[in-house]
Protein backbone atom coordinates (compact mmCIF):
# COMPACT_ATOMS: atom_id res chain seq x y z
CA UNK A 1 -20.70 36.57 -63.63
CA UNK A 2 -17.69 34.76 -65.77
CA UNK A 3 -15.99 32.60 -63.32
CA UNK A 4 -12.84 33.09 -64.69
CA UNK A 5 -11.42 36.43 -66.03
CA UNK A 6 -8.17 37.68 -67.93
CA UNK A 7 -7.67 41.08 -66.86
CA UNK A 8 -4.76 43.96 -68.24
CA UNK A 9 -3.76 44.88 -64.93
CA UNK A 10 -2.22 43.25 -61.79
CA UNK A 11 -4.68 42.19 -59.31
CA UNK A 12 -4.27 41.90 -55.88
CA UNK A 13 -7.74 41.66 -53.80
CA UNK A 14 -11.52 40.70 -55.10
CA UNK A 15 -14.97 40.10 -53.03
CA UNK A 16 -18.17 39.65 -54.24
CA UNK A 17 -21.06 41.08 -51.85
CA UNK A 18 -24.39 43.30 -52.28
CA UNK A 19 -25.30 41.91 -55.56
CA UNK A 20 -21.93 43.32 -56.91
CA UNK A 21 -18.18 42.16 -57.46
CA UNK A 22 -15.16 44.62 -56.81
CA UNK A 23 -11.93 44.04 -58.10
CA UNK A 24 -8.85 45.71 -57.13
CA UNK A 25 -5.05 46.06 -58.40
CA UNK A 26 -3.11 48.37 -60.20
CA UNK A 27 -2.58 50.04 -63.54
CA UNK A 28 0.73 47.93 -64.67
CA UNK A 29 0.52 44.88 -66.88
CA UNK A 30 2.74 42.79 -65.20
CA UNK A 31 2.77 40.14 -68.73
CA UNK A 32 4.44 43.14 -70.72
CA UNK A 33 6.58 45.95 -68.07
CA UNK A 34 8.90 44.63 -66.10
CA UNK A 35 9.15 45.54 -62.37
CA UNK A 36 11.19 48.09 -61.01
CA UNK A 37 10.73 49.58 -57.54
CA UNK A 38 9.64 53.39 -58.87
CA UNK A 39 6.68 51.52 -60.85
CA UNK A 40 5.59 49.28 -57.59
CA UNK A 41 5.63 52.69 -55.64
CA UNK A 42 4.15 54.97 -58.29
CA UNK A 43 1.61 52.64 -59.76
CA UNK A 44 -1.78 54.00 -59.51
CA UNK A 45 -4.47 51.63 -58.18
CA UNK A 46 -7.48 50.18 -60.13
CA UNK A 47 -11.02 48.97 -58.76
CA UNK A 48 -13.40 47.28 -60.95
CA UNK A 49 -17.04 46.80 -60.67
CA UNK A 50 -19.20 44.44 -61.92
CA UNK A 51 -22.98 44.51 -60.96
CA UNK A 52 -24.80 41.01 -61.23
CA UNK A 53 -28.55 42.48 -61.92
CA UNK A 54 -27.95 41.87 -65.69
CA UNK A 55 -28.46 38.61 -67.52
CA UNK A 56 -24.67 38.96 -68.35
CA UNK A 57 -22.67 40.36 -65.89
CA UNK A 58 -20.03 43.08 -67.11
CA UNK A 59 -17.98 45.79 -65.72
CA UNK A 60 -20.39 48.86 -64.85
CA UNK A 61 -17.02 51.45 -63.73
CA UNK A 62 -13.59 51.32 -63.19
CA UNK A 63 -12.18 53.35 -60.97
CA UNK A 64 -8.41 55.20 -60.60
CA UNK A 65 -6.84 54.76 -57.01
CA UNK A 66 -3.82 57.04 -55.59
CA UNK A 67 -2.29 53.23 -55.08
CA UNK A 68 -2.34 49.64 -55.53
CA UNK A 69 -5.78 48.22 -54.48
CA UNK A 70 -4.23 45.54 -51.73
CA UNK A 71 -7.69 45.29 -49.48
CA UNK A 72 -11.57 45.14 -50.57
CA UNK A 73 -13.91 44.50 -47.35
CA UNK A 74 -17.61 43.96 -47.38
CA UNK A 75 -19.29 46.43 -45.18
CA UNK A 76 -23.02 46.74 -43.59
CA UNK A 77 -25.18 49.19 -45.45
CA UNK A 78 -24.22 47.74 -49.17
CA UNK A 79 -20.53 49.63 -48.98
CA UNK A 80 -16.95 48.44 -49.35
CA UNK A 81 -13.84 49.30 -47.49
CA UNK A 82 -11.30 49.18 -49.96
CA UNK A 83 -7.54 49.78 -48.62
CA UNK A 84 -4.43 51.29 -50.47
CA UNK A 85 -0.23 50.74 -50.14
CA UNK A 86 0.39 54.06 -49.99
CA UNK A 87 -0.21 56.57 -47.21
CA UNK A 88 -2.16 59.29 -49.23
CA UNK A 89 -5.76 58.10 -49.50
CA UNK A 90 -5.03 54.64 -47.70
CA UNK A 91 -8.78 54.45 -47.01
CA UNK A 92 -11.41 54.35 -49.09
CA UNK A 93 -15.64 53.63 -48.83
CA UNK A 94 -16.92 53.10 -51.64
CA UNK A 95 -20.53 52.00 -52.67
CA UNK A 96 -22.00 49.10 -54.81
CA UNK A 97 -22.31 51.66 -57.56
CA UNK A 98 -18.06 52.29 -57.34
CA UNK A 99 -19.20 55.60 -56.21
CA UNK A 100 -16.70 57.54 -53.36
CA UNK A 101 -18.34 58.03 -50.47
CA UNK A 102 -15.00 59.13 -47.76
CA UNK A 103 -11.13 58.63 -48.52
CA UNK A 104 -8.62 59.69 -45.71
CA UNK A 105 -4.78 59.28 -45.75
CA UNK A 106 -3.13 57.05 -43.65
CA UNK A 107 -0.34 58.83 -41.20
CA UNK A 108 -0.40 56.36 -38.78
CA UNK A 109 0.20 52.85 -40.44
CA UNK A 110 1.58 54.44 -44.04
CA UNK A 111 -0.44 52.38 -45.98
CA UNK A 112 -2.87 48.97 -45.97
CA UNK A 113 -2.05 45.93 -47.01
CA UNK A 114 -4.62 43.58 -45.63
CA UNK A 115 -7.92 44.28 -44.02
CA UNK A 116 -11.45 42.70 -42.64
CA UNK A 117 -14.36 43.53 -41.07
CA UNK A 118 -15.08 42.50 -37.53
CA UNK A 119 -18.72 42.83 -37.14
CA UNK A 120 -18.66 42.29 -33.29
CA UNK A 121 -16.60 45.76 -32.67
CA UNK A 122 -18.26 46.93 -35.85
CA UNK A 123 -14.82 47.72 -37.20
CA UNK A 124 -11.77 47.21 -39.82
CA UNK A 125 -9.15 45.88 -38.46
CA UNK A 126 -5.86 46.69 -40.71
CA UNK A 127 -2.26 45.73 -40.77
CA UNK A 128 0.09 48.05 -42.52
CA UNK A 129 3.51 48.83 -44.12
CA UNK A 130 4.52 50.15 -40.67
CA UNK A 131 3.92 47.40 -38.98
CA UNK A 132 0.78 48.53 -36.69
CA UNK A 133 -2.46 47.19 -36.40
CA UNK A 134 -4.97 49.42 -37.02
CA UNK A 135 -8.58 49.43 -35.97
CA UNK A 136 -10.92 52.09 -38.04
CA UNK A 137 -14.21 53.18 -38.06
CA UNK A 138 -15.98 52.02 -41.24
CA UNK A 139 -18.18 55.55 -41.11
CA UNK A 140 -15.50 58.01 -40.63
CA UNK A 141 -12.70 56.13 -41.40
CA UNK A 142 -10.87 57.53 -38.08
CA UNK A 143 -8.53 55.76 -37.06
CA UNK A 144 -9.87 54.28 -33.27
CA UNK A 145 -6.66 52.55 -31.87
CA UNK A 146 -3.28 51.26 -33.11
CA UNK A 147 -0.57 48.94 -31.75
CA UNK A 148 2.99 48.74 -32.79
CA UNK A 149 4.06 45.23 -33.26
CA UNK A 150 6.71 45.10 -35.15
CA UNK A 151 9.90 46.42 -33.82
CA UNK A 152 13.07 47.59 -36.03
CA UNK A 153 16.02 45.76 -37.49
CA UNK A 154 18.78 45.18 -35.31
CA UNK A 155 21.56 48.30 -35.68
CA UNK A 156 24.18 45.94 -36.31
CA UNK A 157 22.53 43.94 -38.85
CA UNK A 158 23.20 46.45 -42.42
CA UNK A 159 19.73 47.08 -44.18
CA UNK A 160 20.72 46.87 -48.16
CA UNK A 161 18.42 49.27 -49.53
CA UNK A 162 18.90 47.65 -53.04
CA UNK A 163 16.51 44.92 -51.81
CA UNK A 164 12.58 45.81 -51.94
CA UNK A 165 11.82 43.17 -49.67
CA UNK A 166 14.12 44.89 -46.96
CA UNK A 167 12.75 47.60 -44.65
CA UNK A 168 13.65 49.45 -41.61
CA UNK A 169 10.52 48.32 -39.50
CA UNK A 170 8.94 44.72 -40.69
CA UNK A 171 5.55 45.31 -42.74
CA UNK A 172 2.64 43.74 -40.93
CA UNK A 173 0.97 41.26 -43.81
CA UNK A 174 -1.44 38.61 -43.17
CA UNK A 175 -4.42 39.05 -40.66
CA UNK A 176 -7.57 37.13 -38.81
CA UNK A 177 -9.76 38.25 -36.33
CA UNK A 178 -11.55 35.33 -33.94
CA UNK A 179 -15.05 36.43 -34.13
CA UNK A 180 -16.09 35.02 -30.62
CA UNK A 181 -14.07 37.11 -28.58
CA UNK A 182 -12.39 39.21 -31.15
CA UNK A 183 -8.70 38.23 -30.70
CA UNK A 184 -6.80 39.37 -33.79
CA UNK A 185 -4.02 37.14 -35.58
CA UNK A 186 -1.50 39.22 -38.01
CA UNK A 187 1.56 38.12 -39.11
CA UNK A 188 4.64 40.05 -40.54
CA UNK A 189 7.09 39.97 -43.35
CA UNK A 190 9.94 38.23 -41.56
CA UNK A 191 7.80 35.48 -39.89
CA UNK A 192 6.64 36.05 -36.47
CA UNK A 193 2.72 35.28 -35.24
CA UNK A 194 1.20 37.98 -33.10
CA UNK A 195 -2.25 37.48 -31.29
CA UNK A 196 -3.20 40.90 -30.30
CA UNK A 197 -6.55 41.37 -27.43
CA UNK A 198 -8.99 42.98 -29.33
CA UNK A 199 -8.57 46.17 -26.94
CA UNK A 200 -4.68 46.01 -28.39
CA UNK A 201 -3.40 46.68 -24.93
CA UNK A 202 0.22 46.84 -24.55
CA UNK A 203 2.26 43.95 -23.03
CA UNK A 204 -0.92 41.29 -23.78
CA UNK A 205 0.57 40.46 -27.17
CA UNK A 206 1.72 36.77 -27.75
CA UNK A 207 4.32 36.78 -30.19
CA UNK A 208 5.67 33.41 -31.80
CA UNK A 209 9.02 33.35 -33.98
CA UNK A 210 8.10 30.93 -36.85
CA UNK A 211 12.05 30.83 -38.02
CA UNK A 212 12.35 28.71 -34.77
CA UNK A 213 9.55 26.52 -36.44
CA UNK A 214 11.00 25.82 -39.65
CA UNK A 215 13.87 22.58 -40.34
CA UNK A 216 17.36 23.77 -41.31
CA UNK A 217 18.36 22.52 -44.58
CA UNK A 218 19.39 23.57 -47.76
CA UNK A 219 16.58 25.98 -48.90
CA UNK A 220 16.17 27.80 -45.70
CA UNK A 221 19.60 28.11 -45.59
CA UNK A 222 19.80 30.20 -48.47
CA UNK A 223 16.94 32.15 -47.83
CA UNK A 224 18.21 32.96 -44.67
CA UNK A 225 21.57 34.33 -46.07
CA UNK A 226 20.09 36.31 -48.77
CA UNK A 227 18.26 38.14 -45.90
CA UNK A 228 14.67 36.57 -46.24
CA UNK A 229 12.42 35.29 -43.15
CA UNK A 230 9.56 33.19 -42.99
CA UNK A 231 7.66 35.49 -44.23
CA UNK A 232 4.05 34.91 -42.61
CA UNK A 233 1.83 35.63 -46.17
CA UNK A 234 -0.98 33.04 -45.02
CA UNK A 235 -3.23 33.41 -42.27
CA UNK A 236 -6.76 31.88 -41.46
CA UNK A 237 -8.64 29.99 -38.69
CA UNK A 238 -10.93 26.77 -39.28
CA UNK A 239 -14.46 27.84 -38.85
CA UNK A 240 -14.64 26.60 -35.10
CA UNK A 241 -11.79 29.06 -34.02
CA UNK A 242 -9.75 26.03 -32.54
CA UNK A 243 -6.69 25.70 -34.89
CA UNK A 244 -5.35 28.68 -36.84
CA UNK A 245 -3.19 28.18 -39.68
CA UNK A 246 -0.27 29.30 -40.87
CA UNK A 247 1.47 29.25 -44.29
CA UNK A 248 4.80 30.42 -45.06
CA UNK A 249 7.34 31.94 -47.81
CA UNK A 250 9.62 28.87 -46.42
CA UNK A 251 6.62 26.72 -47.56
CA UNK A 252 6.00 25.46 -44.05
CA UNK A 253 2.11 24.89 -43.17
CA UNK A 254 1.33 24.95 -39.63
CA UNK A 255 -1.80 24.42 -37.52
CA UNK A 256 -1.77 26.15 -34.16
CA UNK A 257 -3.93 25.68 -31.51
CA UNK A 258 -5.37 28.66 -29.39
CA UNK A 259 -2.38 28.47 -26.94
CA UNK A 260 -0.16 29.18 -29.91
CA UNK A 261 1.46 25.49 -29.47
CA UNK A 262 2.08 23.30 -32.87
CA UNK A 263 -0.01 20.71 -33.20
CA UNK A 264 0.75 19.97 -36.88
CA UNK A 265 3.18 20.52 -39.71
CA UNK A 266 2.79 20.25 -43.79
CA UNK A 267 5.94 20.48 -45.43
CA UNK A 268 5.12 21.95 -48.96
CA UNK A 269 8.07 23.12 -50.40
CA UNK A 270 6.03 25.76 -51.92
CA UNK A 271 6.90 29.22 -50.88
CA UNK A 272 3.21 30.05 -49.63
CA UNK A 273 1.46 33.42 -50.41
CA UNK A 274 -2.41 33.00 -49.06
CA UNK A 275 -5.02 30.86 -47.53
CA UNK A 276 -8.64 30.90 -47.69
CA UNK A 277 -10.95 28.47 -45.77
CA UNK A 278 -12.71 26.33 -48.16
CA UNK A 279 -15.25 24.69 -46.17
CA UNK A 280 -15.76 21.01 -44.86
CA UNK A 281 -12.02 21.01 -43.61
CA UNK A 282 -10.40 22.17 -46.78
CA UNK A 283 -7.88 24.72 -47.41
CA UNK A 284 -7.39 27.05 -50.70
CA UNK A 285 -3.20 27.18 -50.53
CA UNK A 286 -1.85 29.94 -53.05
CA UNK A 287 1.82 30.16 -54.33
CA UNK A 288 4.16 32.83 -55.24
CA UNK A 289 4.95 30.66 -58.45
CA UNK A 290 1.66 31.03 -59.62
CA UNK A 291 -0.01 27.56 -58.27
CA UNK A 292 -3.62 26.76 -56.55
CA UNK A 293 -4.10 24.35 -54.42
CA UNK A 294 -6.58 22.09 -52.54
CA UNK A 295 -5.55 21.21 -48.90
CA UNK A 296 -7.19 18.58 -47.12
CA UNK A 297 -7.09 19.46 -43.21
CA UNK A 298 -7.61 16.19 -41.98
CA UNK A 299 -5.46 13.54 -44.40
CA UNK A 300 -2.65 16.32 -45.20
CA UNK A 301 -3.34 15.71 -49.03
CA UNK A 302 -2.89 18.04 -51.54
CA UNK A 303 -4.73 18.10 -55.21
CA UNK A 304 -3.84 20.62 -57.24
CA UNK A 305 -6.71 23.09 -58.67
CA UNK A 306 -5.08 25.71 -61.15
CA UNK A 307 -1.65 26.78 -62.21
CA UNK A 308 -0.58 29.88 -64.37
CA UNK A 309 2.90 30.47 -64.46
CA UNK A 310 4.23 34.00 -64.64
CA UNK A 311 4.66 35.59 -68.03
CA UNK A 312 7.37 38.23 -67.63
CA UNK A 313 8.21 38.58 -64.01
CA UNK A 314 9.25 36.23 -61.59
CA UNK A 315 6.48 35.19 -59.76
CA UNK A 316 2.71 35.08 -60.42
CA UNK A 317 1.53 34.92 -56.56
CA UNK A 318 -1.71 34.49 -55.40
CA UNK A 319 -1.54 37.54 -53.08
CA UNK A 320 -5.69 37.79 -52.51
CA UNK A 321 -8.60 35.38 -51.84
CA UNK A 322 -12.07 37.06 -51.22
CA UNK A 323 -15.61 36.17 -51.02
CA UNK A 324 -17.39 34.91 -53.69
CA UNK A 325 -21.28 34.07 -52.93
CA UNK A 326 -20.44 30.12 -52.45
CA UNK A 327 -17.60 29.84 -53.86
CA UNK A 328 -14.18 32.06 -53.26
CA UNK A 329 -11.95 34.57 -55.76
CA UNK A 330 -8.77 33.39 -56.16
CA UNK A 331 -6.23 36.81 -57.80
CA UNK A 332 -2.83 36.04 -59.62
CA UNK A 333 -1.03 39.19 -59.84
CA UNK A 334 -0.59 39.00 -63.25
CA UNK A 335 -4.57 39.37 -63.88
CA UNK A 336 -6.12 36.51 -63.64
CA UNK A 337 -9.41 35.94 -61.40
CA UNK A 338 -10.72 32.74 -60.75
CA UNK A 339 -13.77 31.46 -58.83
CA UNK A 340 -13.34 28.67 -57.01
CA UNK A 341 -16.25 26.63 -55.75
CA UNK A 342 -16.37 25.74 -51.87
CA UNK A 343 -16.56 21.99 -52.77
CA UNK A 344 -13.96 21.59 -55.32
CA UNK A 345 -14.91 17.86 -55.91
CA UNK A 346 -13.58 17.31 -52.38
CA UNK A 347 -9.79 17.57 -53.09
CA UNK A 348 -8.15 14.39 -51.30
C-alpha cells in the first residue's frame, strides 16, 4: 500500500492489521468548508478499506458512519473496533471485509473519542465526551464497567457556550493501558493525568493537575485567560512500562515515572496533539499546526519528519497515530495519511 495518501475527507484515526488498512474520518473537506460547530456535530463519519492481497493496494469499500470515525482498534478474530463522537451508534465491529458485524449506541459515555484493546482483560477500554472510562466487550459491545473521572466546572466559573472547546463536564481524550497489570492512563481536555486500577474502583484513582506542571509566562498566560487548560492530547508509555509520557496543548513534554513523579521536562513550544512510540527510544510528536516530529527519548533532540500546514482552517492537527505493520500511520485532519517507518534514520 501507498505510503502516503491525499484523501477528500478529514481523517482522524488509521491502523493497519489482518492483511487490511482501515481508515476513518468524516465526510467534510476541511481544504474547501470552513468549520462551524453544526458541521463538526452533524458530520457523518467515513471508514475506508484497503485490502493488501493485490499487487496494488486500493480501496475495496467505503463505508458511511452516523459520526466522525475518532477510534479504529485491532481486534482478535480478524475484526476492528471502530468508535464514533456521537452517542447513536458509538460502537461499531466491523470485519476486514468493512462488513458490519454489531453497532450499539453509547448512553453511558455519549460518544468515543479514543480507544484500545487490552488483550489481558480481553477488552476496549474507551474514554469519552462525558468524561468516563469505559470498558466494553469486543463481542457484544456491552458496556462491562465505567468510571466517572472527570468532574464539572466550577458554578462560579461562567461556561461561554460560544466556545466549542468549552463543556459542562471535561471530555476524557488521550488513553494507555499498562499491559502488565492493566493500569489505565487517560487524560482530559483541561489537563489532568488519571491512572485508573484496571477494576476502576472508586477512590483508587491518582489524579495529577498538569497546569501545576507547566512555567507561567506569556503563552500560558493567555491560554489560561481565554479559558484553555493543558489540554492532555498525548499519551503513551515506553515499551518497558517505566516512564509514561505526556504531551500537551501548552507544548509541555513530560516523562512520568510509575509513581506519577516528574522525572523530565521538554519544552516544545508546540501545542502537542499525539504521541506514538517509535521504537529504540524514539517518540512520533504530532502538532495541532500541522507538524511531525522525531523525539529522541534519551538526548531530548528533536528532527523534524513532515509538515503540512492547514489549507483553510486553522489548524491541521495530527489527532491519530495507528499501527502500521513496521512502521506507524500518522492522520492530519485535513486528509493526509502518512506512513512513517519505526527507524526514521534514527532522528537525533
Amino acid at each position: 500500500m501507498r505510503e502516503h495518501l491525499e484523501l477528500d475527507h478529514a481523517v482522524y484515526a488509521a491502523a493497519s492489521k489482518h492483511g487490511c488498512t482501515l481508515i476513518g474520518g468524516a465526510e467534510w473537506d476541511r481544504r474547501r468548508e470552513p468549520f462551524t460547530t453544526q458541521l463538526a456535530h452533524d458530520a457523518p463519519g467515513v471508514l475506508q478499506v484497503f485490502r493488501h492481497d493485490k499487487s496494488t493496494p486500493s480501496e475495496t469499500r467505503r463505508i458511511r458512519l452516523g459520526s466522525m470515525v475518532y477510534a479504529i482498534v485491532p481486534l482478535p478474530g480478524k475484526r476492528f473496533f471502530v468508535g464514533c463522537k456521537n452517542e447513536r451508534d458509538a460502537f461499531n465491529l466491523i470485519d476486514r471485509d468493512g462488513n458490519h458485524i454489531r453497532r450499539a449506541d453509547d448512553s453511558v459515555g455519549q460518544g468515543i473519542y479514543n480507544a484500545t484493546y487490552d488483550a489481558r482483560r480481553r477488552e476496549v477500554i474507551a474514554t469519552t465526551r462525558a468524561g468516563k472510562l469505559l470498558a466494553i466487550d469486543p463481542d457484544s459491545l456491552r458496556i462491562k464497567r465505567s468510571i466517572q473521572l472527570t468532574q464539572p466546572h466550577r458554578s462560579d466559573a461562567p461556561l461561554d457556550t460560544t466556545l466549542t472547546h468549552q463543556t459542562a463536564i471535561p471530555r476524557l481524550w488521550s488513553l494507555q493501558v499498562e499491559p502488565k497489570d492493566g493500569t489505565v492512563y487517560a487524560g482530559d481536555y483541561d489537563g489532568h493525568l488519571y491512572a485508573v486500577p484496571n477494576h476502576f474502583q472508586e477512590g483508587s484513582v491518582r489524579t495529577v493537575d498538569l497546569a501545576d506542571l507547566h512555567p507561567d509566562n506569556e503563552r500560558t498566560t493567555a491560554l489560561r485567560e481565554k479559558g484553555f487548560g493543558p489540554s492532555l492530547w498525548g499519551l503513551e508509555l515506553q515499551r518497558d512500562g517505566r516512564r509514561i509520557v505526556l504531551g500537551t496543548r501548552w507544548g509541555l513534554l513530560l516523562m512520568l515515572d510509575r509513581n506519577l513523579e516528574v522525572r523530565r521536562k521538554i519544552q516544545l513550544d508546540e501545542s502537542i496533539s499525539d504521541l506514538h512510540r517509535l521504537g529504540a527510544g524514539h517518540m512520533l510528536v504530532g502538532t495541532r499546526s500541522g507538524k511531525l516530529l522525531a523525539l529522541n527519548m534519551h538526548t531530548g533532540r528533536v528532527r523534524a519528519l513532515a509538515h503540512h500546514p492547514p489549507v483553510l482552517q486553522r489548524e491541521n492537527a495530527v489527532w491519530g497515530m495507528g499501527p502500521a505493520g513496521q512502521g506507524v500511520w500518522a492522520c492530519f485532519a485535513d486528509g493526509t495519511v502518512k506512513k512513517i517507518s519505526r527507524a526514521p534514520n534514527r532522528p537525533g
